[in-house]
C-alpha atoms as a PDB file:
ATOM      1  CA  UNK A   1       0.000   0.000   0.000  1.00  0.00           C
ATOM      2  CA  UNK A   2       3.172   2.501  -0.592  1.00  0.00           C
ATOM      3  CA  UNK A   3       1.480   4.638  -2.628  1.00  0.00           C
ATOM      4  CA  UNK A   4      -2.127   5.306  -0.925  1.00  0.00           C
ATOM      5  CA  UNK A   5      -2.239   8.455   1.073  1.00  0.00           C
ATOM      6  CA  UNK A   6      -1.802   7.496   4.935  1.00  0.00           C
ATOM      7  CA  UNK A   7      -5.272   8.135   5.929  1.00  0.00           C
ATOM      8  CA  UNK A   8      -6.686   5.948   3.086  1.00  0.00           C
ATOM      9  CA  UNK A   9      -4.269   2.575   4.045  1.00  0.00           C
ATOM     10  CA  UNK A  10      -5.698   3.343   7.778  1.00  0.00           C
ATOM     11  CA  UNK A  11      -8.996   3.163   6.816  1.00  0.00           C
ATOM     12  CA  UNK A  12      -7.738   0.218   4.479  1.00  0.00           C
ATOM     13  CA  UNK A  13      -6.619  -1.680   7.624  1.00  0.00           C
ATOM     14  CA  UNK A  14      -9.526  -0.589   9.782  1.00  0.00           C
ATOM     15  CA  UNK A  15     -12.027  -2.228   7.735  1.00  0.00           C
ATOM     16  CA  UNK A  16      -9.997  -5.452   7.193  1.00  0.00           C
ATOM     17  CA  UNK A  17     -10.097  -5.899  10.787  1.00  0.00           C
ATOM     18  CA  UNK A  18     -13.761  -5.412  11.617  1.00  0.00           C
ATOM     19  CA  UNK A  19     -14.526  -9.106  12.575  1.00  0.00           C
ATOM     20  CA  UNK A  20     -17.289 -11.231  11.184  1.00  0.00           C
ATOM     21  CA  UNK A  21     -21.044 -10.518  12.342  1.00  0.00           C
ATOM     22  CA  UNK A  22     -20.069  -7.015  13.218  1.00  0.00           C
ATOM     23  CA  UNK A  23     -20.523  -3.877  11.379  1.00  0.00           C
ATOM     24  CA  UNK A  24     -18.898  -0.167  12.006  1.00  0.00           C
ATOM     25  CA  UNK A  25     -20.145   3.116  10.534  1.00  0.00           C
ATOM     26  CA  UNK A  26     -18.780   5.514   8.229  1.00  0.00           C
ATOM     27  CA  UNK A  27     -18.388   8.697  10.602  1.00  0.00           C
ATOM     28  CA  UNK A  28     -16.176   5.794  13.371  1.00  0.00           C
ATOM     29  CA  UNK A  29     -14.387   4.242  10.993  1.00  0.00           C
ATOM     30  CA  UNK A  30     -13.092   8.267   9.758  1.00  0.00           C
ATOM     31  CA  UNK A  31     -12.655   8.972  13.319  1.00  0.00           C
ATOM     32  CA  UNK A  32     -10.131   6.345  14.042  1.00  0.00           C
ATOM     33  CA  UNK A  33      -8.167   6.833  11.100  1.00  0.00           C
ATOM     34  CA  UNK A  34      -7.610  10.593  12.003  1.00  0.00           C
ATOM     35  CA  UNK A  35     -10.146  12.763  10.086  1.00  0.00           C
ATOM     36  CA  UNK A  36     -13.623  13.028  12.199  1.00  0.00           C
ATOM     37  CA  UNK A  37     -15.360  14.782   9.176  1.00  0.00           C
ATOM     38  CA  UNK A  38     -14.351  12.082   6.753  1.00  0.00           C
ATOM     39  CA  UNK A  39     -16.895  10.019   6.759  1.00  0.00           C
ATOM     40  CA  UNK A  40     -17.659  10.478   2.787  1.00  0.00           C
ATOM     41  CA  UNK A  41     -13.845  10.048   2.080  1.00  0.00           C
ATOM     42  CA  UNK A  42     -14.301   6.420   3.543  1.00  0.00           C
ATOM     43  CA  UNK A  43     -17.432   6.020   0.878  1.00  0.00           C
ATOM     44  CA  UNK A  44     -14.661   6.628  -1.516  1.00  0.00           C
ATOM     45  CA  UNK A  45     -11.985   4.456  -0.103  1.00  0.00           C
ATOM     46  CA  UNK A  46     -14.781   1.261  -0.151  1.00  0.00           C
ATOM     47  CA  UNK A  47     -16.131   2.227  -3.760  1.00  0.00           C
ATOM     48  CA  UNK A  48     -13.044   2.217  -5.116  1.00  0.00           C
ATOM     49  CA  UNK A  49     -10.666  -0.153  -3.707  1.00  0.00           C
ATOM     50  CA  UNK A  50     -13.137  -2.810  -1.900  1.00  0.00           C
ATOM     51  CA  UNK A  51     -12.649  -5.849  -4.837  1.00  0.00           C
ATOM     52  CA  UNK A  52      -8.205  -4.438  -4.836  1.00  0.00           C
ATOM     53  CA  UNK A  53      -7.884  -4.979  -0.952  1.00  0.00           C
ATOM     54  CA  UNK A  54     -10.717  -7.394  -0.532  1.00  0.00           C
ATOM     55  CA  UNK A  55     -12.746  -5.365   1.890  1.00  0.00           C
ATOM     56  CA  UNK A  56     -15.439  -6.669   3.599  1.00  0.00           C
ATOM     57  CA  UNK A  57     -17.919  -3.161   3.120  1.00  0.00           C
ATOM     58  CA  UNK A  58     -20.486  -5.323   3.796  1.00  0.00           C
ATOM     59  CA  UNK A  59     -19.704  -4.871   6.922  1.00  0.00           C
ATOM     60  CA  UNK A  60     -19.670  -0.922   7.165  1.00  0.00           C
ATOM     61  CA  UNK A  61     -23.057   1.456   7.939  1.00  0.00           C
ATOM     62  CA  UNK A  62     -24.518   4.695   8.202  1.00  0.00           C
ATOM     63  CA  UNK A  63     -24.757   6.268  11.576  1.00  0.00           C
ATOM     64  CA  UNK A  64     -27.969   5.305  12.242  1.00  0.00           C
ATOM     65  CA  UNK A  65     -27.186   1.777  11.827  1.00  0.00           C
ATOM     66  CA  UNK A  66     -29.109   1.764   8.364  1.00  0.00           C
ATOM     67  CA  UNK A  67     -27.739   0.147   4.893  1.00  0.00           C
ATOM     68  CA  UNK A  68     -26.992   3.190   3.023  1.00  0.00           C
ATOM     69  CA  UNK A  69     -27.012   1.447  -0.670  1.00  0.00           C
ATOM     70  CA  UNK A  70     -29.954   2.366  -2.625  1.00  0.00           C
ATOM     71  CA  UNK A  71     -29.017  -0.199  -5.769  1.00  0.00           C
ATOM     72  CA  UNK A  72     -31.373  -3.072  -5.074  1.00  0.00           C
ATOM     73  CA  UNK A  73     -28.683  -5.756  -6.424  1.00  0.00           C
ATOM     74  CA  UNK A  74     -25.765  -4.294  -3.929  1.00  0.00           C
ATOM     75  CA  UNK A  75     -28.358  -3.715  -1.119  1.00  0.00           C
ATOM     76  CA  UNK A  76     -29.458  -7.436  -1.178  1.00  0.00           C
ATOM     77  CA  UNK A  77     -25.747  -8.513  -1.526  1.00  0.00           C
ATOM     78  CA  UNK A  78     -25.368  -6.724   1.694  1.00  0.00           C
ATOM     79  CA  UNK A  79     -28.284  -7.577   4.147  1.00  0.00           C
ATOM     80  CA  UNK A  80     -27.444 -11.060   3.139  1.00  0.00           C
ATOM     81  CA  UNK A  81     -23.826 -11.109   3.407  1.00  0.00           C
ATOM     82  CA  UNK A  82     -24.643  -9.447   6.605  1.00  0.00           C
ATOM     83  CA  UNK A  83     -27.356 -12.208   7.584  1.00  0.00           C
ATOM     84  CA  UNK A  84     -25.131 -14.888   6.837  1.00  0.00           C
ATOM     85  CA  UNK A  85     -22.555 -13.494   9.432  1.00  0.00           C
ATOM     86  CA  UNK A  86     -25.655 -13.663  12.423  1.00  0.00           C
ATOM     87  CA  UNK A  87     -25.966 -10.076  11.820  1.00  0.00           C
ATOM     88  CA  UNK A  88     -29.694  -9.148  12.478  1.00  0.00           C
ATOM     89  CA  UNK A  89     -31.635  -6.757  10.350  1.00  0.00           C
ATOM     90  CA  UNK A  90     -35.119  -5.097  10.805  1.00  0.00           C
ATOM     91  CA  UNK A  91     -37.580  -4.569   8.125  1.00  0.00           C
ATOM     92  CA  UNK A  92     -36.322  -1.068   7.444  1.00  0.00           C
ATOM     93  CA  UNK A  93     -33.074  -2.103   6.786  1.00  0.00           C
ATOM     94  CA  UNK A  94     -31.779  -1.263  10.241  1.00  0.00           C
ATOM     95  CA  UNK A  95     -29.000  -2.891  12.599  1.00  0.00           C
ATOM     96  CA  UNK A  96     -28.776  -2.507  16.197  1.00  0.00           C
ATOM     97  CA  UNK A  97     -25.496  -0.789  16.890  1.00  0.00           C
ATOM     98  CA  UNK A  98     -25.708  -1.547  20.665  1.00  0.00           C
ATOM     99  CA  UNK A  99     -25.620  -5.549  19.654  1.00  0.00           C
ATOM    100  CA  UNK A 100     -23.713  -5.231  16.346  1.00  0.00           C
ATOM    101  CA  UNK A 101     -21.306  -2.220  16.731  1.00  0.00           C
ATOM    102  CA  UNK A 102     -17.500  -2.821  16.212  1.00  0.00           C
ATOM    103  CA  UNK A 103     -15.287  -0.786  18.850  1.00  0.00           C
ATOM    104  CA  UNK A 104     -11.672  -1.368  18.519  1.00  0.00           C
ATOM    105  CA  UNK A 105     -10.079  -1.101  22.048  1.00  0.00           C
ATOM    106  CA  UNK A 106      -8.531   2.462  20.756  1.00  0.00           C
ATOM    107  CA  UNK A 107     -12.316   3.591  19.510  1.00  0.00           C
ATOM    108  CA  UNK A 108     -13.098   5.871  22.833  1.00  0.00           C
END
């Protein structure tokens, strides 16, 4: 990952980590890689380099613990992917973050 910029390989290894039948959102996962308002930077990072790095985005939120993807075919992807880990998910396409929330031990 030499040449990403050092915010973008954090939130590279952030989301690698996030374990199995958890999720994290946007907004934390910008927070713990140094840039609190870059929540739409980590949209980016997933859109673009989720199939290079083998992300699991599946596994990343909104803030209100909604699935943000409006294309039907990615959105089902998702909830099932999602599903498949244990992860519940209400009929408005909602996930408890109390339950399902990631918090690395340096997310305060």
């Amino acid at each position: 990952m030499r040449s990403v910029q050092p915010f973008t390989e954090e939130v590279i290894r952030i989301i690698q980590e996030i374990p199995p039948g958890k999720v994290m959102t946007y907004g934390q996962i910008a927070r713990l890689a140094g840039s609190p308002r870059g929540a739409r930077q980590v949209v980016r990072i997933l859109h673009s380099m989720s199939d290079k790095y083998k992300l699991p985005w599946h596994r990343v939120i909104n803030s209100k613990g909604e699935i943000g993807i409006k294309a039907e075919d990615l959105l089902l992807i998702q909830m099932m992917s999602l599903e498949s880990e244990g992860v519940e998910i209400s009929h408005h396409n909602r996930i408890n973050l109390e339950r399902y929330q990631y918090r690395p031990t340096s997310d305060q």
